[in-house]
C-alpha atoms as a PDB file:
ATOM      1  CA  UNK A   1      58.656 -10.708 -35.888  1.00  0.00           C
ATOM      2  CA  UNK A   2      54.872 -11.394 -35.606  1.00  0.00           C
ATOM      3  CA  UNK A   3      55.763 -15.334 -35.729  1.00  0.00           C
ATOM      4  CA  UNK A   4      58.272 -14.533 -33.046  1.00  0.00           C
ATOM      5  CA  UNK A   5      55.471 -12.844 -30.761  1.00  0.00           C
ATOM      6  CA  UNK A   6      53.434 -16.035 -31.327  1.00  0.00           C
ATOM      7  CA  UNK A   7      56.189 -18.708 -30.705  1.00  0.00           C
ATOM      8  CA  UNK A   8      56.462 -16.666 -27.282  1.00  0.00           C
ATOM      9  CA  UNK A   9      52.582 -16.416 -26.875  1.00  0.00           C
ATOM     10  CA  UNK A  10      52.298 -20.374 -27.111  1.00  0.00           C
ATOM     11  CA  UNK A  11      55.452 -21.465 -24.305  1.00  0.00           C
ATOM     12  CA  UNK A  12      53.912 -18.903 -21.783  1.00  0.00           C
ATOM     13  CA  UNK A  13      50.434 -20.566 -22.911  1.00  0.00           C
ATOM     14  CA  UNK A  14      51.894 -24.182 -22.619  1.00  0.00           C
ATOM     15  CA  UNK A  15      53.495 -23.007 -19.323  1.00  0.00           C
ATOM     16  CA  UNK A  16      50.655 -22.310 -17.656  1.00  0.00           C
ATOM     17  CA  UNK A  17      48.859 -24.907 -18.951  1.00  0.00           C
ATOM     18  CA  UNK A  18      51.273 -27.397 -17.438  1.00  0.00           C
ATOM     19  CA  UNK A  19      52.312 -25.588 -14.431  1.00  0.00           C
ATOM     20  CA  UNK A  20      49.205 -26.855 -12.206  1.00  0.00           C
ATOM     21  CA  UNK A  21      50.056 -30.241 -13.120  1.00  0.00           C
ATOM     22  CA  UNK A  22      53.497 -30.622 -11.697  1.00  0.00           C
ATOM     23  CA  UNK A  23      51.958 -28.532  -8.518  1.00  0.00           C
ATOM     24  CA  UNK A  24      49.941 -31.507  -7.656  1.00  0.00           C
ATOM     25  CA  UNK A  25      50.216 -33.507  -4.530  1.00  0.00           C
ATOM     26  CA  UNK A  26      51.728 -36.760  -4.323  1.00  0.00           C
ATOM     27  CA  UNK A  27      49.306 -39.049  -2.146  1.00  0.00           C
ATOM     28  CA  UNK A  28      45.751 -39.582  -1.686  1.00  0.00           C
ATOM     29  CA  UNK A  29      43.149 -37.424   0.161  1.00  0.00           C
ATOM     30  CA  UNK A  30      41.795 -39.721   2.924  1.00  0.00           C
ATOM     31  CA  UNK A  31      38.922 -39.505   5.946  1.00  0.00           C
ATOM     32  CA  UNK A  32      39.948 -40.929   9.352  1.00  0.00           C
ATOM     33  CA  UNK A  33      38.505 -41.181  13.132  1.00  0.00           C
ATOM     34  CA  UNK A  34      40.539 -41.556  16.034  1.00  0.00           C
ATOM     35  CA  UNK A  35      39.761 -42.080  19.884  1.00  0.00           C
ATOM     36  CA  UNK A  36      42.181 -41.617  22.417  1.00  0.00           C
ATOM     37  CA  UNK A  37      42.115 -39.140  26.133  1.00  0.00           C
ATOM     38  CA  UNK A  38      42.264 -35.879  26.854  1.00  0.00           C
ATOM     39  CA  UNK A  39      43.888 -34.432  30.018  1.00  0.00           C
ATOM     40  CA  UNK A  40      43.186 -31.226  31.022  1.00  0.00           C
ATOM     41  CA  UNK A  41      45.584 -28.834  33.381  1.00  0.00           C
ATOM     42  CA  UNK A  42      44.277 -25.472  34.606  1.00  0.00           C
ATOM     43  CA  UNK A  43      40.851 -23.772  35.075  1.00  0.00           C
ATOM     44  CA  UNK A  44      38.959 -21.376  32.994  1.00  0.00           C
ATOM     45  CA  UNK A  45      35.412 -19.359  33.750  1.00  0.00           C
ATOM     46  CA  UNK A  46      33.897 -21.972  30.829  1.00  0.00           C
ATOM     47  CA  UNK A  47      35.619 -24.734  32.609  1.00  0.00           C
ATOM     48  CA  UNK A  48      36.099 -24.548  36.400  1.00  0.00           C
ATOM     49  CA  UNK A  49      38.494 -26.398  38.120  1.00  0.00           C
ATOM     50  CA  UNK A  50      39.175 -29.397  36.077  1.00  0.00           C
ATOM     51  CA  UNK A  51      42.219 -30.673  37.901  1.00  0.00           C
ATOM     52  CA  UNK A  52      44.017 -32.783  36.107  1.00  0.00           C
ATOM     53  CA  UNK A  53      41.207 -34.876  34.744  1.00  0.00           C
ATOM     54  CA  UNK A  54      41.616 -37.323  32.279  1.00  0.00           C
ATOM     55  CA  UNK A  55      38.616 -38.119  29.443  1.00  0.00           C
ATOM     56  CA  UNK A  56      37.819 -40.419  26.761  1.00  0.00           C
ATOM     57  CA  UNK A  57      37.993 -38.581  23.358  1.00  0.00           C
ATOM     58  CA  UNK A  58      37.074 -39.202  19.831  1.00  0.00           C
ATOM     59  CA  UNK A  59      36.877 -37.738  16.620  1.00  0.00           C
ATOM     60  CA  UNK A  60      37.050 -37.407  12.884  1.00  0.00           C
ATOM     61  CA  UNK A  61      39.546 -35.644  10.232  1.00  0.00           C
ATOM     62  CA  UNK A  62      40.141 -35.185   6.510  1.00  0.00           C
ATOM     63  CA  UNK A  63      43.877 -35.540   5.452  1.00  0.00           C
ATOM     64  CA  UNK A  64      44.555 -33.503   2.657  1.00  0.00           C
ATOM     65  CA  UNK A  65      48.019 -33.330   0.943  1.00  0.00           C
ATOM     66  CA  UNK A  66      48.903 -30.488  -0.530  1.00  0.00           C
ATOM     67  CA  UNK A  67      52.249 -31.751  -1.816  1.00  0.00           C
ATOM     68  CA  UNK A  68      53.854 -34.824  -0.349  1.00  0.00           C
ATOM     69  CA  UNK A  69      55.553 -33.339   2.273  1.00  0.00           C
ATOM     70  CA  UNK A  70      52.753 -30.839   3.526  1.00  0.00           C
ATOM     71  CA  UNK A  71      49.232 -31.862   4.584  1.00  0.00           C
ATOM     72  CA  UNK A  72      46.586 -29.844   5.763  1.00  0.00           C
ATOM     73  CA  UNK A  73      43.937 -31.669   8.157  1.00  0.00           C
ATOM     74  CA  UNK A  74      40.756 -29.633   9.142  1.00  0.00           C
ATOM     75  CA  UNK A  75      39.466 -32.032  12.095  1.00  0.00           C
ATOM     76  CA  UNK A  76      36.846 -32.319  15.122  1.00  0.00           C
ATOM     77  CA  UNK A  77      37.375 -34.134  18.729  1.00  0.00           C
ATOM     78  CA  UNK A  78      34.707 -34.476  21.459  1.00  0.00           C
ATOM     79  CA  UNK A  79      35.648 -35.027  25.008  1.00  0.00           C
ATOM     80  CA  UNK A  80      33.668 -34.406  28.382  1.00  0.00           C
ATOM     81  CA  UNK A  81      35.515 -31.606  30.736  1.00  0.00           C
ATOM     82  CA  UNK A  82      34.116 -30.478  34.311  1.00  0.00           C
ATOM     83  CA  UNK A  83      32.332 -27.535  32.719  1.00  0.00           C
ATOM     84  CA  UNK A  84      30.875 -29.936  30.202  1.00  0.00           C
ATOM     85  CA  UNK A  85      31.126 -31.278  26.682  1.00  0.00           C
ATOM     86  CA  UNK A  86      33.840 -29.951  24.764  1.00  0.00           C
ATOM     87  CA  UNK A  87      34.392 -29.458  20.541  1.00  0.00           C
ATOM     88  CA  UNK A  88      37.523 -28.891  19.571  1.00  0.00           C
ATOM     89  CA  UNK A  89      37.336 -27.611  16.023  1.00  0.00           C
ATOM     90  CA  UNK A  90      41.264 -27.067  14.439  1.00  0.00           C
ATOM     91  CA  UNK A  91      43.450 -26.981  11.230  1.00  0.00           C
ATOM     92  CA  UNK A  92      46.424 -28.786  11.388  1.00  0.00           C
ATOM     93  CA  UNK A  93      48.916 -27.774   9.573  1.00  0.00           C
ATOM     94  CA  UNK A  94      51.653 -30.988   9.193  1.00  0.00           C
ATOM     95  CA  UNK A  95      55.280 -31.423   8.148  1.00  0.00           C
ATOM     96  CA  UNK A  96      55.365 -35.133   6.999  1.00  0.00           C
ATOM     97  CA  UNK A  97      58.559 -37.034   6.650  1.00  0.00           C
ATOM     98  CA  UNK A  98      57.856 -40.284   4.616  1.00  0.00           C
ATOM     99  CA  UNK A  99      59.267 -43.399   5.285  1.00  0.00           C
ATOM    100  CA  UNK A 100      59.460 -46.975   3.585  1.00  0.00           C
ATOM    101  CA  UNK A 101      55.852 -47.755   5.090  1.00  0.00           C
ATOM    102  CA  UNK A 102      55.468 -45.153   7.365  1.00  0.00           C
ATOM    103  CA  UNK A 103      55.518 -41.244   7.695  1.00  0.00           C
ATOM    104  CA  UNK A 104      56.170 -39.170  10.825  1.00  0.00           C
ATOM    105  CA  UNK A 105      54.317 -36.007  11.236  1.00  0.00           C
ATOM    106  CA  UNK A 106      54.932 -33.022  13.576  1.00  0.00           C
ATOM    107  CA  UNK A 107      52.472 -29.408  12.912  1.00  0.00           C
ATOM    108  CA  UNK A 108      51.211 -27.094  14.898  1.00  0.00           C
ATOM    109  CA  UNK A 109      47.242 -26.822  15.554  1.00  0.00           C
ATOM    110  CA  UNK A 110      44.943 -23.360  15.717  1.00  0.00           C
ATOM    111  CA  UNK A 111      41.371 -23.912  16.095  1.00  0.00           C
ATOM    112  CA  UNK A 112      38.296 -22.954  18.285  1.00  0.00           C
ATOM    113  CA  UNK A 113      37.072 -24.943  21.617  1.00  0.00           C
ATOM    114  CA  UNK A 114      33.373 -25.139  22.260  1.00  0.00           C
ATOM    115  CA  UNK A 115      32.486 -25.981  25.921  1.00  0.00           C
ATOM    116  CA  UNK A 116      28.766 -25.465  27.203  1.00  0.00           C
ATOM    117  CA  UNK A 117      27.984 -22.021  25.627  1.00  0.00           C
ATOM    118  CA  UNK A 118      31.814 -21.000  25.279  1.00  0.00           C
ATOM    119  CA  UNK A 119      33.679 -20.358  22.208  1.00  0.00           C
ATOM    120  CA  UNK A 120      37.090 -20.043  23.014  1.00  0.00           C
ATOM    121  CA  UNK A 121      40.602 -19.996  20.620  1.00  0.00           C
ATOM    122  CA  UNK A 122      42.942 -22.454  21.040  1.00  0.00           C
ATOM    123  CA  UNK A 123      46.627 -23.242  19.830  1.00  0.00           C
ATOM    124  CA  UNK A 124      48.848 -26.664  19.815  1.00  0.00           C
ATOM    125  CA  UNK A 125      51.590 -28.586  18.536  1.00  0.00           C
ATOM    126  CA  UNK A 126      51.272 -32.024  17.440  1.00  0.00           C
ATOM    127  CA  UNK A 127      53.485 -34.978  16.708  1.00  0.00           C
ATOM    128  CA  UNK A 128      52.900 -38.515  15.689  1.00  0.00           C
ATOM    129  CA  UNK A 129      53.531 -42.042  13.363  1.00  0.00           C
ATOM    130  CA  UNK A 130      51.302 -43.477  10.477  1.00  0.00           C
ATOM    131  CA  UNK A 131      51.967 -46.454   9.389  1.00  0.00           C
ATOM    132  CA  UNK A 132      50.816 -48.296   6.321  1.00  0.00           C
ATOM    133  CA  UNK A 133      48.334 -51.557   6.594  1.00  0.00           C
ATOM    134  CA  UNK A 134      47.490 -51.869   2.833  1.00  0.00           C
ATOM    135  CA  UNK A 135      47.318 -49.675   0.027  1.00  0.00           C
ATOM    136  CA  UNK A 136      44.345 -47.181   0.874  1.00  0.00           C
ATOM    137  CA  UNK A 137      44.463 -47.600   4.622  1.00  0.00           C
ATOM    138  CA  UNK A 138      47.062 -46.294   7.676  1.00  0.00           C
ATOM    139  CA  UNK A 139      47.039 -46.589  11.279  1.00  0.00           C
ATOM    140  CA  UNK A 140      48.309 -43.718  13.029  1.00  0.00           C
ATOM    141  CA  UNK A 141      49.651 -42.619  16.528  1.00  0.00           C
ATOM    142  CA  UNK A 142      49.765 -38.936  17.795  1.00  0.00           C
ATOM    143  CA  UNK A 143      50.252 -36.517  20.539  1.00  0.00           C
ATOM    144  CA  UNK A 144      48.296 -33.112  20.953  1.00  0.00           C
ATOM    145  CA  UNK A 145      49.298 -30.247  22.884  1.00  0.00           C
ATOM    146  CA  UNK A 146      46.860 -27.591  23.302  1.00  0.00           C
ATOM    147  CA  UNK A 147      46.332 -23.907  25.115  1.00  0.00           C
ATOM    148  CA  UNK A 148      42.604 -22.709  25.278  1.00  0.00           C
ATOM    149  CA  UNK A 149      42.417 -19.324  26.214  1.00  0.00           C
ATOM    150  CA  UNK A 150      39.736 -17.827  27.832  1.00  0.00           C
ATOM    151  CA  UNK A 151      40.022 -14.458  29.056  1.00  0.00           C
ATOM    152  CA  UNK A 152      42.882 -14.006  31.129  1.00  0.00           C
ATOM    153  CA  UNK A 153      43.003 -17.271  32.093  1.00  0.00           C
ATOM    154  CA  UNK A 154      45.159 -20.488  30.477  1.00  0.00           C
ATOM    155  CA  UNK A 155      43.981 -24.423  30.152  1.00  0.00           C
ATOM    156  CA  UNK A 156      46.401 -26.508  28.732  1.00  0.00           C
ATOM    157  CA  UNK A 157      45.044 -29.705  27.327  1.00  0.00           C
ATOM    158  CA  UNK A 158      47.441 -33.047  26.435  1.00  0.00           C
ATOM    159  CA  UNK A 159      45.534 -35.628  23.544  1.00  0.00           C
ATOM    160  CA  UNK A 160      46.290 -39.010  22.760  1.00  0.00           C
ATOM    161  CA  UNK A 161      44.862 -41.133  20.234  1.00  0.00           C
ATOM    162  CA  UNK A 162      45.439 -43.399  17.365  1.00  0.00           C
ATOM    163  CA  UNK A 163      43.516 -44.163  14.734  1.00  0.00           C
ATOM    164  CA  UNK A 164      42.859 -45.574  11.236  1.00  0.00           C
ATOM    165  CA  UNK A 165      42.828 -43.484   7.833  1.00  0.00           C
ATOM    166  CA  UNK A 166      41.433 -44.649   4.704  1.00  0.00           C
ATOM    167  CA  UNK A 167      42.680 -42.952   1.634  1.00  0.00           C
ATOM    168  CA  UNK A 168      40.864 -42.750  -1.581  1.00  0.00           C
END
């Protein structure tokens, strides 16, 4: 009986032990930049009257796959609005569907807009293409839709840009 206990002791043991490993994600973690525009739709106190502008936009992101299917990409943007310089701050959370060469990605986006001396939430959905150039490094495509709320009041913000990733 007490070798029976320890036969059972060991598989729940080597179970754990090996569980982590088959939890591991499939791909490479990778830094990228991107530079695109930004239009902006809608008026807020931090940002008056923006109407329909259009602004150069760039920024930087970590890709981090959490299995191969699921990636989780904590990222900054800078862009110049009416009311000033804005930081958008987010975590996107992306579906990936990979392809011979490529991967298409669609997620949605939460994060935190900084404009002048504003903080304000924001929330998105995002879609795009990466596509493979050599081993460790992807160009990629993507649209950003965003709603920064500020008080009672709604801006909707529209992102394009493409840029490269280099995995490691």
């Amino acid at each position: 009986m007490k070798g029976l206990h320890l036969l059972l002791a060991a598989i729940v043991l080597g179970a754990l032990t090996c569980a982590p490993l088959a939890a591991q994600a499939e791909g490479s973690v990778g830094l990228g930049v991107s530079f695109g525009a930004t239009m902006a739709e809608g008026s807020t106190p931090a940002i008056p009257n923006p109407g329909g502008s259009v602004a150069f936009n760039w920024g930087f992101y970590v890709d981090i796959p959490l299995i191969s299917t699921f990636h989780v990409t904590p990222s900054s943007e800078l862009y110049r609005l009416s009311g000033g310089n804005a930081t958008d701050v987010d975590l996107a959370f992306k579906f990936i569907v990979p392809l011979s060469g490529m991967e298409i990605f669609a997620g949605v986006v939460p994060g935190l807009t900084a404009v002048s001396t504003a903080l304000d939430p924001h929330i998105g959905v995002l879609g795009g293409l990466s596509l493979k150039l050599v081993s460790n490094l992807d160009v990629f495509a993507q649209a950003k839709y965003n709603i920064l709320f500020d008080g009672g009041q709604n801006m909707h913000l529209f992102h394009l840009n493409g840029g490269l990733l280099f995995k490691f």
